[in-house]
PDB file of N, CA and C in Angstrom:
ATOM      1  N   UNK A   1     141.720 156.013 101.638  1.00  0.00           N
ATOM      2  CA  UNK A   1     141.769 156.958 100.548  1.00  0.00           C
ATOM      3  C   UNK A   1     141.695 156.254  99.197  1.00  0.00           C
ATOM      4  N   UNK A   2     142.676 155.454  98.887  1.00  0.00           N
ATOM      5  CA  UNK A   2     142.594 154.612  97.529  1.00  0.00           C
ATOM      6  C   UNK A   2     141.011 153.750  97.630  1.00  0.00           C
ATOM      7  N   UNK A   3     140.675 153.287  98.735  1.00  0.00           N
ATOM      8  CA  UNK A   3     138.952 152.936  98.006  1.00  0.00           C
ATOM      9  C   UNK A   3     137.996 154.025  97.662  1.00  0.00           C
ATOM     10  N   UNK A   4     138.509 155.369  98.526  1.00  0.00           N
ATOM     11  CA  UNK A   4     137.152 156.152  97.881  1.00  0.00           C
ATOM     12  C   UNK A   4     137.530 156.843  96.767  1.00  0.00           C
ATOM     13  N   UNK A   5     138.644 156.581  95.908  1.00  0.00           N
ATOM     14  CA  UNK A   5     139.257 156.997  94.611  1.00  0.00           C
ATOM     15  C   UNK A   5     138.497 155.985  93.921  1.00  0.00           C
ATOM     16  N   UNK A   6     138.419 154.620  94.609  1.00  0.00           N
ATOM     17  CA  UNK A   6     138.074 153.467  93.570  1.00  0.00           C
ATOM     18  C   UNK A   6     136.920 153.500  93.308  1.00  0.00           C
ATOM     19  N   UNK A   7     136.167 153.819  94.625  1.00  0.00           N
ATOM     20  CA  UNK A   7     134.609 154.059  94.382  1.00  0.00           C
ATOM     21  C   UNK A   7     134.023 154.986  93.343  1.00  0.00           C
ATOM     22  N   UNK A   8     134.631 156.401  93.756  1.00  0.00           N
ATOM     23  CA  UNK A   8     134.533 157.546  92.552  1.00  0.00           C
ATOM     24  C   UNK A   8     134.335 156.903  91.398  1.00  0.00           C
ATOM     25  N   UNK A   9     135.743 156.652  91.149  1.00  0.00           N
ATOM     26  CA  UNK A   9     135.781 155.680  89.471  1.00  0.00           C
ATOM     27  C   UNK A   9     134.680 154.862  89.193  1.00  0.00           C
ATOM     28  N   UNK A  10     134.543 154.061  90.350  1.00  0.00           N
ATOM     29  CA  UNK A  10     133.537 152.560  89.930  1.00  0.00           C
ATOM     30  C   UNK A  10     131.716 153.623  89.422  1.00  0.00           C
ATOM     31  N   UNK A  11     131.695 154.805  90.241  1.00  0.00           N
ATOM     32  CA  UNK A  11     130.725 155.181  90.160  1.00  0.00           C
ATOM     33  C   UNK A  11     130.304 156.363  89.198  1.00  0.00           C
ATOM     34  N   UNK A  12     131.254 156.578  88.841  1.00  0.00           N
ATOM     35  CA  UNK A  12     131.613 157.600  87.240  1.00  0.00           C
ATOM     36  C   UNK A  12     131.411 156.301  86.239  1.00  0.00           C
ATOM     37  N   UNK A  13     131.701 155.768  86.571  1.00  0.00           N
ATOM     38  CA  UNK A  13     132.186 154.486  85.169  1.00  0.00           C
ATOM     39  C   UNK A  13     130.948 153.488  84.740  1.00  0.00           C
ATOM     40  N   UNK A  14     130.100 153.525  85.610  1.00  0.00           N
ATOM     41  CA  UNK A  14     128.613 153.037  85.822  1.00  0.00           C
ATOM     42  C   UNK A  14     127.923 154.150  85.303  1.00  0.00           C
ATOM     43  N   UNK A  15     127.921 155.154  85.928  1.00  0.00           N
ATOM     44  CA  UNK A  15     127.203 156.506  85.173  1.00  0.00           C
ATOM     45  C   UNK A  15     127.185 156.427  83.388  1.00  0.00           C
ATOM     46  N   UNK A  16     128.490 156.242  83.230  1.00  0.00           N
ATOM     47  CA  UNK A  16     128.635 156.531  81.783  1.00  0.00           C
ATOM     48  C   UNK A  16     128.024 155.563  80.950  1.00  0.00           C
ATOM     49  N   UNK A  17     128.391 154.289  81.554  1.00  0.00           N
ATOM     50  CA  UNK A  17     127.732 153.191  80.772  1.00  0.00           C
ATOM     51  C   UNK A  17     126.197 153.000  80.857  1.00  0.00           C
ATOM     52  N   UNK A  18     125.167 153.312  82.063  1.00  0.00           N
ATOM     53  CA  UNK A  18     124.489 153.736  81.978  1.00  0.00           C
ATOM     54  C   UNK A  18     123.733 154.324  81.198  1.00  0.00           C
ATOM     55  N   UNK A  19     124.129 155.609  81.430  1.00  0.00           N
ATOM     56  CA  UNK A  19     123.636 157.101  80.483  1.00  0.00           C
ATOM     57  C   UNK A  19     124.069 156.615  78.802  1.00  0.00           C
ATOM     58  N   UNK A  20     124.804 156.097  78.434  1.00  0.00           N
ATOM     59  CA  UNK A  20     125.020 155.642  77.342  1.00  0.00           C
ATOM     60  C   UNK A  20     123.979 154.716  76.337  1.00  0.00           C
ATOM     61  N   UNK A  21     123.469 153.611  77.299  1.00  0.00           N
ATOM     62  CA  UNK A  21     122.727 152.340  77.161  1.00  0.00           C
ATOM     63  C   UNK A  21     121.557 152.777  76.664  1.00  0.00           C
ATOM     64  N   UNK A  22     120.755 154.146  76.073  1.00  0.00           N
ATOM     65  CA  UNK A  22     119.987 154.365  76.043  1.00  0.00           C
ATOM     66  C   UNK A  22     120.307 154.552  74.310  1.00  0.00           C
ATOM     67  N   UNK A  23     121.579 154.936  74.088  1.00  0.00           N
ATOM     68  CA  UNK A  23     122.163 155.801  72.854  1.00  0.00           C
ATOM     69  C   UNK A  23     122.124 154.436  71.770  1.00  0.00           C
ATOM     70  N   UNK A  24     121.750 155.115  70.818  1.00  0.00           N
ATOM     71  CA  UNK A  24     121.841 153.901  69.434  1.00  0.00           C
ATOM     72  C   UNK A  24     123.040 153.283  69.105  1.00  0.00           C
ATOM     73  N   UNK A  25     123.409 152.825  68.659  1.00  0.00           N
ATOM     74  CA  UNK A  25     125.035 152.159  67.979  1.00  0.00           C
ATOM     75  C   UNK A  25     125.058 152.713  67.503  1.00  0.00           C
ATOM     76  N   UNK A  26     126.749 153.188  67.153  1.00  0.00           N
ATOM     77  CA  UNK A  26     127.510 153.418  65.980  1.00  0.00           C
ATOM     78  C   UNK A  26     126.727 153.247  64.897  1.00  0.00           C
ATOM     79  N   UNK A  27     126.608 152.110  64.382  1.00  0.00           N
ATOM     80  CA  UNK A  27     125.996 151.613  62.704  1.00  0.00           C
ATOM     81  C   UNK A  27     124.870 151.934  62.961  1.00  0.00           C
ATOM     82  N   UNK A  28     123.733 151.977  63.997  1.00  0.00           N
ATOM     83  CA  UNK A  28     122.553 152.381  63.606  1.00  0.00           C
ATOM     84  C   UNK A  28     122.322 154.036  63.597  1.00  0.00           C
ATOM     85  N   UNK A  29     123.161 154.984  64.692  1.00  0.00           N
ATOM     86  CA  UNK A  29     123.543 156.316  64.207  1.00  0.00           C
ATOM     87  C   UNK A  29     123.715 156.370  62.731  1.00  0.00           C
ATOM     88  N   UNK A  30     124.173 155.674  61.695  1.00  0.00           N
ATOM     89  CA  UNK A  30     125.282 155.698  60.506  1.00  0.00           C
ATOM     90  C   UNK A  30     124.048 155.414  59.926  1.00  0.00           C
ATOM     91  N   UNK A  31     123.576 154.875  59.605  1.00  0.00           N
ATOM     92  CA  UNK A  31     122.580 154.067  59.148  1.00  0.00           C
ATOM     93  C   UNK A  31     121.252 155.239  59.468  1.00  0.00           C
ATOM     94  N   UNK A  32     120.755 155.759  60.267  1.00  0.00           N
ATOM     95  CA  UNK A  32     120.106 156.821  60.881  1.00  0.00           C
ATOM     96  C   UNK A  32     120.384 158.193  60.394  1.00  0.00           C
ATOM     97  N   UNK A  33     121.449 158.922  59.942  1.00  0.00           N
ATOM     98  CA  UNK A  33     121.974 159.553  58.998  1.00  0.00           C
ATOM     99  C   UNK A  33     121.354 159.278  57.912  1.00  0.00           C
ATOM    100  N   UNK A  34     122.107 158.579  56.909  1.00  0.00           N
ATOM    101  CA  UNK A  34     122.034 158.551  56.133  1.00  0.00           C
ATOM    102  C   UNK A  34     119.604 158.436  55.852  1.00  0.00           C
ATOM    103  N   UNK A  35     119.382 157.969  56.989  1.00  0.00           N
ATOM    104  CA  UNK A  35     117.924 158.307  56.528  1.00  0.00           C
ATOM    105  C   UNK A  35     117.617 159.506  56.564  1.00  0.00           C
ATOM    106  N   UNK A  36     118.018 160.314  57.176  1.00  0.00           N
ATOM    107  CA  UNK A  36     117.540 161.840  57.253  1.00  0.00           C
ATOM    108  C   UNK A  36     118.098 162.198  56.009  1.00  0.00           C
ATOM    109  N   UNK A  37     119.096 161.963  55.544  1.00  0.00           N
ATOM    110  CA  UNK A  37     119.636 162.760  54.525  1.00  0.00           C
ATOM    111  C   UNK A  37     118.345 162.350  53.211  1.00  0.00           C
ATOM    112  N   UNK A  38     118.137 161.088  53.132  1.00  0.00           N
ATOM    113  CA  UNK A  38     117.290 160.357  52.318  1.00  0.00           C
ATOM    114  C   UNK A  38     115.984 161.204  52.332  1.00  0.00           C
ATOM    115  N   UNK A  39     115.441 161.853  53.659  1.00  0.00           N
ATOM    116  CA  UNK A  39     114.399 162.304  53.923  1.00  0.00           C
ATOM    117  C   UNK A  39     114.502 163.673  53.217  1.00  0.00           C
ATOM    118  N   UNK A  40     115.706 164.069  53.490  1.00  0.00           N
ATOM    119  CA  UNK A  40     115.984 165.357  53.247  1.00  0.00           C
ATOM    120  C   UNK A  40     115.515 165.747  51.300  1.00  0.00           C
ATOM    121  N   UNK A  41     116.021 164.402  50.907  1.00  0.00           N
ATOM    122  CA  UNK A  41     116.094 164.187  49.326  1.00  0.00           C
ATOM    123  C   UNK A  41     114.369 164.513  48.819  1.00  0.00           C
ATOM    124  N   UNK A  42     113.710 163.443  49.576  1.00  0.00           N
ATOM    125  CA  UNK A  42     112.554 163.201  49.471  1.00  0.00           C
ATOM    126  C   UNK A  42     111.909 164.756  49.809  1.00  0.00           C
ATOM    127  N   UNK A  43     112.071 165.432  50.938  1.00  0.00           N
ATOM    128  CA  UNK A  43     111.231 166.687  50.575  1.00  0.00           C
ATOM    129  C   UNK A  43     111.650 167.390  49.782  1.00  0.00           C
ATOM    130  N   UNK A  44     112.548 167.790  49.137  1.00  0.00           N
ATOM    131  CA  UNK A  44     113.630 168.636  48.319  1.00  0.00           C
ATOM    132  C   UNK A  44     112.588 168.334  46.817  1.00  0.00           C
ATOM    133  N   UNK A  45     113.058 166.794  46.725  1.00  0.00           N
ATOM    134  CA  UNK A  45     111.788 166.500  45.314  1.00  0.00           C
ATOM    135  C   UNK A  45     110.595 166.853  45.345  1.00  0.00           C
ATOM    136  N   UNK A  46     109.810 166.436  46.569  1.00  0.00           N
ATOM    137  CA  UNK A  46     108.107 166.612  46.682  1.00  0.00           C
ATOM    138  C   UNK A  46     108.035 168.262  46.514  1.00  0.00           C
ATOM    139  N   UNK A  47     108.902 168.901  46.948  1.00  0.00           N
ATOM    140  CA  UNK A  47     108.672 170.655  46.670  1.00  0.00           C
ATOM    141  C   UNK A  47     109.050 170.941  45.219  1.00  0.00           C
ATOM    142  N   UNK A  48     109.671 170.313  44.909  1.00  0.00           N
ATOM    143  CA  UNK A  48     110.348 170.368  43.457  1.00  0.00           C
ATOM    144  C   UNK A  48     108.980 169.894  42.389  1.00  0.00           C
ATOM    145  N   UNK A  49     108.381 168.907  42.736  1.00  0.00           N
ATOM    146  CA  UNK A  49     107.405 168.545  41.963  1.00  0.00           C
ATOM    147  C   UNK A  49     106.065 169.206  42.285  1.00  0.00           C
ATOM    148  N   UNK A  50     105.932 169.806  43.585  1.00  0.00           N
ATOM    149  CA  UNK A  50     104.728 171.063  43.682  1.00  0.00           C
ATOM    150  C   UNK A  50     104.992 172.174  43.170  1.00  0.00           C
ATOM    151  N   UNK A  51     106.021 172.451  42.799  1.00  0.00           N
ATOM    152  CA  UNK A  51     105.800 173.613  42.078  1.00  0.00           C
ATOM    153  C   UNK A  51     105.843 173.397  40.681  1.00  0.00           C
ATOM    154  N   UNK A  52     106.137 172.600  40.142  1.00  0.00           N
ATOM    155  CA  UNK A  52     105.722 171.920  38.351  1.00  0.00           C
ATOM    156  C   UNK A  52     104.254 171.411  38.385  1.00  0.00           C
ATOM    157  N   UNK A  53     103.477 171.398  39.392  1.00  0.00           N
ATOM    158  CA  UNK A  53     101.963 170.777  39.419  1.00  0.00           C
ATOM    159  C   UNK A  53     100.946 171.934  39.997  1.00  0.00           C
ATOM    160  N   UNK A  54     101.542 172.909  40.122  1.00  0.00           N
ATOM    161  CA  UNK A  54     100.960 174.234  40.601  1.00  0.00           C
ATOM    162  C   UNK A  54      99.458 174.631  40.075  1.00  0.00           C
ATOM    163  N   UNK A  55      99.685 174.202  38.333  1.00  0.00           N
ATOM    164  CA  UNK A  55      98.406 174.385  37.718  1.00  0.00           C
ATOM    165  C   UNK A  55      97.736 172.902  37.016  1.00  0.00           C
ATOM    166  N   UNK A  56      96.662 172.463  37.885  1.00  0.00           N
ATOM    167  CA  UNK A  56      96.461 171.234  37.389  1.00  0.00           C
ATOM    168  C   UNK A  56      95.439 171.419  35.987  1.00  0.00           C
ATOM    169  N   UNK A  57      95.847 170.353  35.551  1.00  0.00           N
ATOM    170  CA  UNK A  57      95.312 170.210  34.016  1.00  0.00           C
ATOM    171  C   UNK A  57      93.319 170.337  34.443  1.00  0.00           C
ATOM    172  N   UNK A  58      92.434 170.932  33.630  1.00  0.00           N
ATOM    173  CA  UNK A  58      91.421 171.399  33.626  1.00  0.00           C
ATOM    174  C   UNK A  58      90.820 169.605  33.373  1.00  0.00           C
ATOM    175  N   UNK A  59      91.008 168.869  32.845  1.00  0.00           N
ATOM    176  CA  UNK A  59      90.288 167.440  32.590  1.00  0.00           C
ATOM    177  C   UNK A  59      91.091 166.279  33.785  1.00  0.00           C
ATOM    178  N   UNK A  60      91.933 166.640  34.808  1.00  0.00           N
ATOM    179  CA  UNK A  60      92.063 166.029  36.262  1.00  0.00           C
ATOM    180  C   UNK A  60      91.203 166.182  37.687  1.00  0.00           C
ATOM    181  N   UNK A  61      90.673 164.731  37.416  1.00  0.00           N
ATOM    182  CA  UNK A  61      89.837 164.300  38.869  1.00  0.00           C
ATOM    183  C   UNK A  61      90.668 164.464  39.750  1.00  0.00           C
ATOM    184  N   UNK A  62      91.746 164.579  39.969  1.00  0.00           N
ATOM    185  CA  UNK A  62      92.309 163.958  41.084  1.00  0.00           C
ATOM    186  C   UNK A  62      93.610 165.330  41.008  1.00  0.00           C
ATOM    187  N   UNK A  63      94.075 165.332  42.446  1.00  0.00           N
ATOM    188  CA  UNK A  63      95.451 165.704  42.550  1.00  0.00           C
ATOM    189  C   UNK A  63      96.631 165.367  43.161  1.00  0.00           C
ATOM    190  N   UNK A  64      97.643 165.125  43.852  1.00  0.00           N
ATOM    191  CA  UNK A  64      98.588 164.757  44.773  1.00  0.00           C
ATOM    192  C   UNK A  64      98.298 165.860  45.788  1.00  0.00           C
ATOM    193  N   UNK A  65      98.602 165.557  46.590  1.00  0.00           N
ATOM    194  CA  UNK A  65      98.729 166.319  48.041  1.00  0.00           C
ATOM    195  C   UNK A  65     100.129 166.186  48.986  1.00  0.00           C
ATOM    196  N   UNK A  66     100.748 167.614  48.081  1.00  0.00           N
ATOM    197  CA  UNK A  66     102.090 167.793  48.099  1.00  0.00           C
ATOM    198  C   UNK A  66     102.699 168.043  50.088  1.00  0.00           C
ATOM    199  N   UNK A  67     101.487 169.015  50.165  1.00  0.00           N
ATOM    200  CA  UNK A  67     101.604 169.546  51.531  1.00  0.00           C
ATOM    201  C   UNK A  67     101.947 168.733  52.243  1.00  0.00           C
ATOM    202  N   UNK A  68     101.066 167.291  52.367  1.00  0.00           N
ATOM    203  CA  UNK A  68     100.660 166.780  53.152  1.00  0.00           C
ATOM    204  C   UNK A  68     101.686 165.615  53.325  1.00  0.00           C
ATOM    205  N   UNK A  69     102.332 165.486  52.508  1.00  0.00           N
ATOM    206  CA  UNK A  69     103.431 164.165  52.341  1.00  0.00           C
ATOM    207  C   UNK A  69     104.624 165.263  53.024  1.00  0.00           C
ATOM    208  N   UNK A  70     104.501 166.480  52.806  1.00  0.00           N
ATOM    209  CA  UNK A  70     106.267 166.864  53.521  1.00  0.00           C
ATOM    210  C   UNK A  70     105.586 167.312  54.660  1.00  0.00           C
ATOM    211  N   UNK A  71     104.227 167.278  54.907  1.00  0.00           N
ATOM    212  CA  UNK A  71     104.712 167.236  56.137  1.00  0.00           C
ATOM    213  C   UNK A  71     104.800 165.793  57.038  1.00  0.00           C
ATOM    214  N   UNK A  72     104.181 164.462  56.644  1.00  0.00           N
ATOM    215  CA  UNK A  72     104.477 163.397  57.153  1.00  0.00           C
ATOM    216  C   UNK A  72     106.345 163.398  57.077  1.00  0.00           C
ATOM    217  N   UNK A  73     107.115 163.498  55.882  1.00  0.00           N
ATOM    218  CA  UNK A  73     108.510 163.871  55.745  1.00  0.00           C
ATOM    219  C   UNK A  73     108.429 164.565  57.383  1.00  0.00           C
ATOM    220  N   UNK A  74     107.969 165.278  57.523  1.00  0.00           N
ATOM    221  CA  UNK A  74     108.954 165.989  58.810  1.00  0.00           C
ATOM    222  C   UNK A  74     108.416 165.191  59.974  1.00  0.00           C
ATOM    223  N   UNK A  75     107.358 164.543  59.882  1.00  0.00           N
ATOM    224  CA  UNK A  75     107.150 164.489  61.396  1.00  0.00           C
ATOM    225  C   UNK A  75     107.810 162.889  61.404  1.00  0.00           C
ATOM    226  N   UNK A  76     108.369 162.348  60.239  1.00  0.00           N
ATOM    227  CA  UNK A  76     108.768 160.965  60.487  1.00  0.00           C
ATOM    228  C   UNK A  76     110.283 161.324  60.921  1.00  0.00           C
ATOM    229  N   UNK A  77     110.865 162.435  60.020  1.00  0.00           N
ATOM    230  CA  UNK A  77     112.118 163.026  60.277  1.00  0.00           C
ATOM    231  C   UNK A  77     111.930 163.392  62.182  1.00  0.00           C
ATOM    232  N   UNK A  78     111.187 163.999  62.322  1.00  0.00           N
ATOM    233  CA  UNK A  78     111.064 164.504  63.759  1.00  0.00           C
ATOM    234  C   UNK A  78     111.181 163.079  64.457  1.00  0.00           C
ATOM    235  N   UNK A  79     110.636 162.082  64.094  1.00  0.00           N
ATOM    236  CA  UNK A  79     110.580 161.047  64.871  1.00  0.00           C
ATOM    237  C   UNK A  79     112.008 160.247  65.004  1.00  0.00           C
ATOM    238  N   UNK A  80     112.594 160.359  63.817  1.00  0.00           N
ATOM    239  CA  UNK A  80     114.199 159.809  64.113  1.00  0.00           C
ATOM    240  C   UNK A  80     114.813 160.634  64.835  1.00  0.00           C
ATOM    241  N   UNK A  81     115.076 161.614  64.648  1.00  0.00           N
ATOM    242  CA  UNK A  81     115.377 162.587  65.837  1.00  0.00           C
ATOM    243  C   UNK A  81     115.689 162.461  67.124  1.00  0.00           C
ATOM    244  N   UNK A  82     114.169 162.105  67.236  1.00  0.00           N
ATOM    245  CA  UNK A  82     113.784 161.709  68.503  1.00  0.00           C
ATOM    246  C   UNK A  82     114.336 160.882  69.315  1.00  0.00           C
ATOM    247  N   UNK A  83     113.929 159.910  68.304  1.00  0.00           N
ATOM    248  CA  UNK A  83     114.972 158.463  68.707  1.00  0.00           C
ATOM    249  C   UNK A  83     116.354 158.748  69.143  1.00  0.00           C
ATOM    250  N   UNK A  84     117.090 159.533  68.002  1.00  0.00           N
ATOM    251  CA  UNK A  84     118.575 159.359  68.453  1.00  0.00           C
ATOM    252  C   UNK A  84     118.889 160.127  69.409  1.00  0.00           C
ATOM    253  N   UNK A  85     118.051 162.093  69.782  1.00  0.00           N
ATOM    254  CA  UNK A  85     118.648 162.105  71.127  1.00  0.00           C
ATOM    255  C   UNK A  85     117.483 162.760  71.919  1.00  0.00           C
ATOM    256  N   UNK A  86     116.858 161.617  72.594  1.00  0.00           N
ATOM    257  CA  UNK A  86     115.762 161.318  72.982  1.00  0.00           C
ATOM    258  C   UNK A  86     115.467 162.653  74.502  1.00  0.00           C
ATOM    259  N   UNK A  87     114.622 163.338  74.632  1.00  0.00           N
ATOM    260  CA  UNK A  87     114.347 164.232  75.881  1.00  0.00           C
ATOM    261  C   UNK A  87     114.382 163.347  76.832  1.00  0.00           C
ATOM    262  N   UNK A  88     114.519 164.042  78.121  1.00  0.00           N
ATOM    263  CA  UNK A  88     114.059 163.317  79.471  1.00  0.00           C
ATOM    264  C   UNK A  88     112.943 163.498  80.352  1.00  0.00           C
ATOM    265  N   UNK A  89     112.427 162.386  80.031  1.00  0.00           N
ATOM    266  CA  UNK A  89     110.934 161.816  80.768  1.00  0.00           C
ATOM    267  C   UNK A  89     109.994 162.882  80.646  1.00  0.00           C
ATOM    268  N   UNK A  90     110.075 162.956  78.984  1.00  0.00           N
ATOM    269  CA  UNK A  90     109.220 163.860  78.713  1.00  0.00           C
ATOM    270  C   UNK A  90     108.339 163.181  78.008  1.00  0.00           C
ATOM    271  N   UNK A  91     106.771 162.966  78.343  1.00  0.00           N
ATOM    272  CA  UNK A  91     106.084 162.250  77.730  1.00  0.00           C
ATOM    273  C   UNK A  91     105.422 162.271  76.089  1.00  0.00           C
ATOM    274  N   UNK A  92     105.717 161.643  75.415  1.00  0.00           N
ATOM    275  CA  UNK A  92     105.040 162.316  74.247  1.00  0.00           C
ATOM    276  C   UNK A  92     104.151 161.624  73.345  1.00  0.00           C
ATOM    277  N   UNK A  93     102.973 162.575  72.740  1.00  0.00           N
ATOM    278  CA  UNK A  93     101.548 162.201  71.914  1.00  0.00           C
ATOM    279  C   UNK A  93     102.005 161.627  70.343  1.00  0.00           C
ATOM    280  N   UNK A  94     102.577 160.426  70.067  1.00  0.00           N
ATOM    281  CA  UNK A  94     102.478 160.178  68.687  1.00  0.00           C
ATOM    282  C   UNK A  94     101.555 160.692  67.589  1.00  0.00           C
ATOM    283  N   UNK A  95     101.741 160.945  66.187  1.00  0.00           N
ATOM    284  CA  UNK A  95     100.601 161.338  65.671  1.00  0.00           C
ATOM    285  C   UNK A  95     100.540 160.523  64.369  1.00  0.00           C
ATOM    286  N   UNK A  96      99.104 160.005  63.846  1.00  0.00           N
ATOM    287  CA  UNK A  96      99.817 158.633  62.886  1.00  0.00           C
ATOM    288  C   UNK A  96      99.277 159.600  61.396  1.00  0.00           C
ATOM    289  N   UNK A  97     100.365 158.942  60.588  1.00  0.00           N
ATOM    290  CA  UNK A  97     100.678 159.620  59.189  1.00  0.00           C
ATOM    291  C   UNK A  97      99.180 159.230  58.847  1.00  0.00           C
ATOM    292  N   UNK A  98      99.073 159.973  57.613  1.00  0.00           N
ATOM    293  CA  UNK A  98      97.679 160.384  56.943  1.00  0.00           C
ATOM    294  C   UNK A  98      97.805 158.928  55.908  1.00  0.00           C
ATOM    295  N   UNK A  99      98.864 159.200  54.966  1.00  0.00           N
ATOM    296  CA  UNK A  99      98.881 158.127  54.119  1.00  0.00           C
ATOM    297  C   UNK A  99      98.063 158.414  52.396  1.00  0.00           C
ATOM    298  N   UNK A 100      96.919 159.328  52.639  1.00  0.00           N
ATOM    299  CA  UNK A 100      96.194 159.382  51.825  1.00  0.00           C
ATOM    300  C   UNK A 100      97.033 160.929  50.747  1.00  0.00           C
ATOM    301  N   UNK A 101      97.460 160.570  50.016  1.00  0.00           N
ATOM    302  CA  UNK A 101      98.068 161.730  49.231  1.00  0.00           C
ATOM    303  C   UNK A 101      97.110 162.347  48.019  1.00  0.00           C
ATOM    304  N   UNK A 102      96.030 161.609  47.995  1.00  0.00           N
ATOM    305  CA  UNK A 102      95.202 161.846  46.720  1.00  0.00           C
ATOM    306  C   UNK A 102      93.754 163.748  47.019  1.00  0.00           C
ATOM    307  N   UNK A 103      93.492 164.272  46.254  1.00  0.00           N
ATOM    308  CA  UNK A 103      92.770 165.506  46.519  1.00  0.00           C
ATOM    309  C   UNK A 103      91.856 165.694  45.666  1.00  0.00           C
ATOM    310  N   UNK A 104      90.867 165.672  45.745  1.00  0.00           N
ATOM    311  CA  UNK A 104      89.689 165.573  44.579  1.00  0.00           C
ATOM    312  C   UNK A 104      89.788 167.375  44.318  1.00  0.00           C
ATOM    313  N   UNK A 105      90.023 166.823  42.581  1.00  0.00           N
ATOM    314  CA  UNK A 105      90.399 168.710  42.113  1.00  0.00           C
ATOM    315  C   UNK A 105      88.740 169.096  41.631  1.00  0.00           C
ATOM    316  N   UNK A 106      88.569 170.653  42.135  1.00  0.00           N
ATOM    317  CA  UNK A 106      87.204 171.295  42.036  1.00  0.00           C
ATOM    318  C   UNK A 106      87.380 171.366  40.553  1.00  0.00           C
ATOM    319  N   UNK A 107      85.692 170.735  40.336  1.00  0.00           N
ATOM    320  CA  UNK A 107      85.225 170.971  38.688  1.00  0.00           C
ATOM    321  C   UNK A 107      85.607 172.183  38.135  1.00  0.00           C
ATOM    322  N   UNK A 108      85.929 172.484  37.100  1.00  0.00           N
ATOM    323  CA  UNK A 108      85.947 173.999  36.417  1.00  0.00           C
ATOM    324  C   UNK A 108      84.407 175.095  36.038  1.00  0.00           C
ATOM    325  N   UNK A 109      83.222 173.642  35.678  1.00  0.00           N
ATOM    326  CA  UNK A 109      82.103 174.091  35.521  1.00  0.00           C
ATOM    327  C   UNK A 109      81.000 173.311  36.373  1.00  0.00           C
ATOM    328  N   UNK A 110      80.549 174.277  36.741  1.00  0.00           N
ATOM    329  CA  UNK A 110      79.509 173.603  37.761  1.00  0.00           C
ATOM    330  C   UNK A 110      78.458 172.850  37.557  1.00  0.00           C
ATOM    331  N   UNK A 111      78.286 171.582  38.264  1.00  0.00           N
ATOM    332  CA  UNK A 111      77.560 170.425  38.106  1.00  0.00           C
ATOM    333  C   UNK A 111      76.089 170.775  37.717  1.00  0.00           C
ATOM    334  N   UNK A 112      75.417 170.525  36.717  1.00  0.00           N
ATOM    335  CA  UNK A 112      73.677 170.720  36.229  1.00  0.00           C
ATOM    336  C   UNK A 112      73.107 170.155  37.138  1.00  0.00           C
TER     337      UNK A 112
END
């Protein structure tokens, strides 16, 4: 009787450490936080600054591409996520950030 108590234990106690070994540290959880929150900052501004850029100036080539950065924000956010509490053996399609934030703004008068 007392070995198959011991076994139980030995084999609960393996389980846990196990199932655990997959989980981030303490400090990198902590540390992992605090990036989401960071992320959180970062889209909060990028929406904050699309709507002050709503009407671009009539003599700008160029624009930012507000959309497109929150949504890299989420899918990098999605990706820590991920990391910290990861599905099971569920396979998944990475998708790689754009990078390019720039938008060529349409002329006002049309090219001769």
């Amino acid at each position: 009787m007392p070995t198959t108590v011991f076994r139980c234990l030995l084999l609960s106690s393996l389980a846990i450490v196990n199932g655990s070994s997959y989980a981030a540290s303490v400090h990198e959880r902590e540390q992992l936080s605090l990036v989401q929150q960071q992320f959180d900052t970062l889209e909060r501004l990028a929406t904050q600054a699309e709507a002050e850029a709503r009407t671009p100036e009539p003599a700008d080539r160029y624009r930012f591409d507000y959309p497109r950065l929150i949504r890299d924000i989420q899918r990098i956010r999605l990706g820590v996520q991920g990391y910290l509490s990861p599905s099971r053996a569920q396979p998944r399609n990475p998708t790689e950030l754009v990078g390019d934030y720039r938008l060529d703004t349409p002329s006002a008068e049309p090219s001769p």
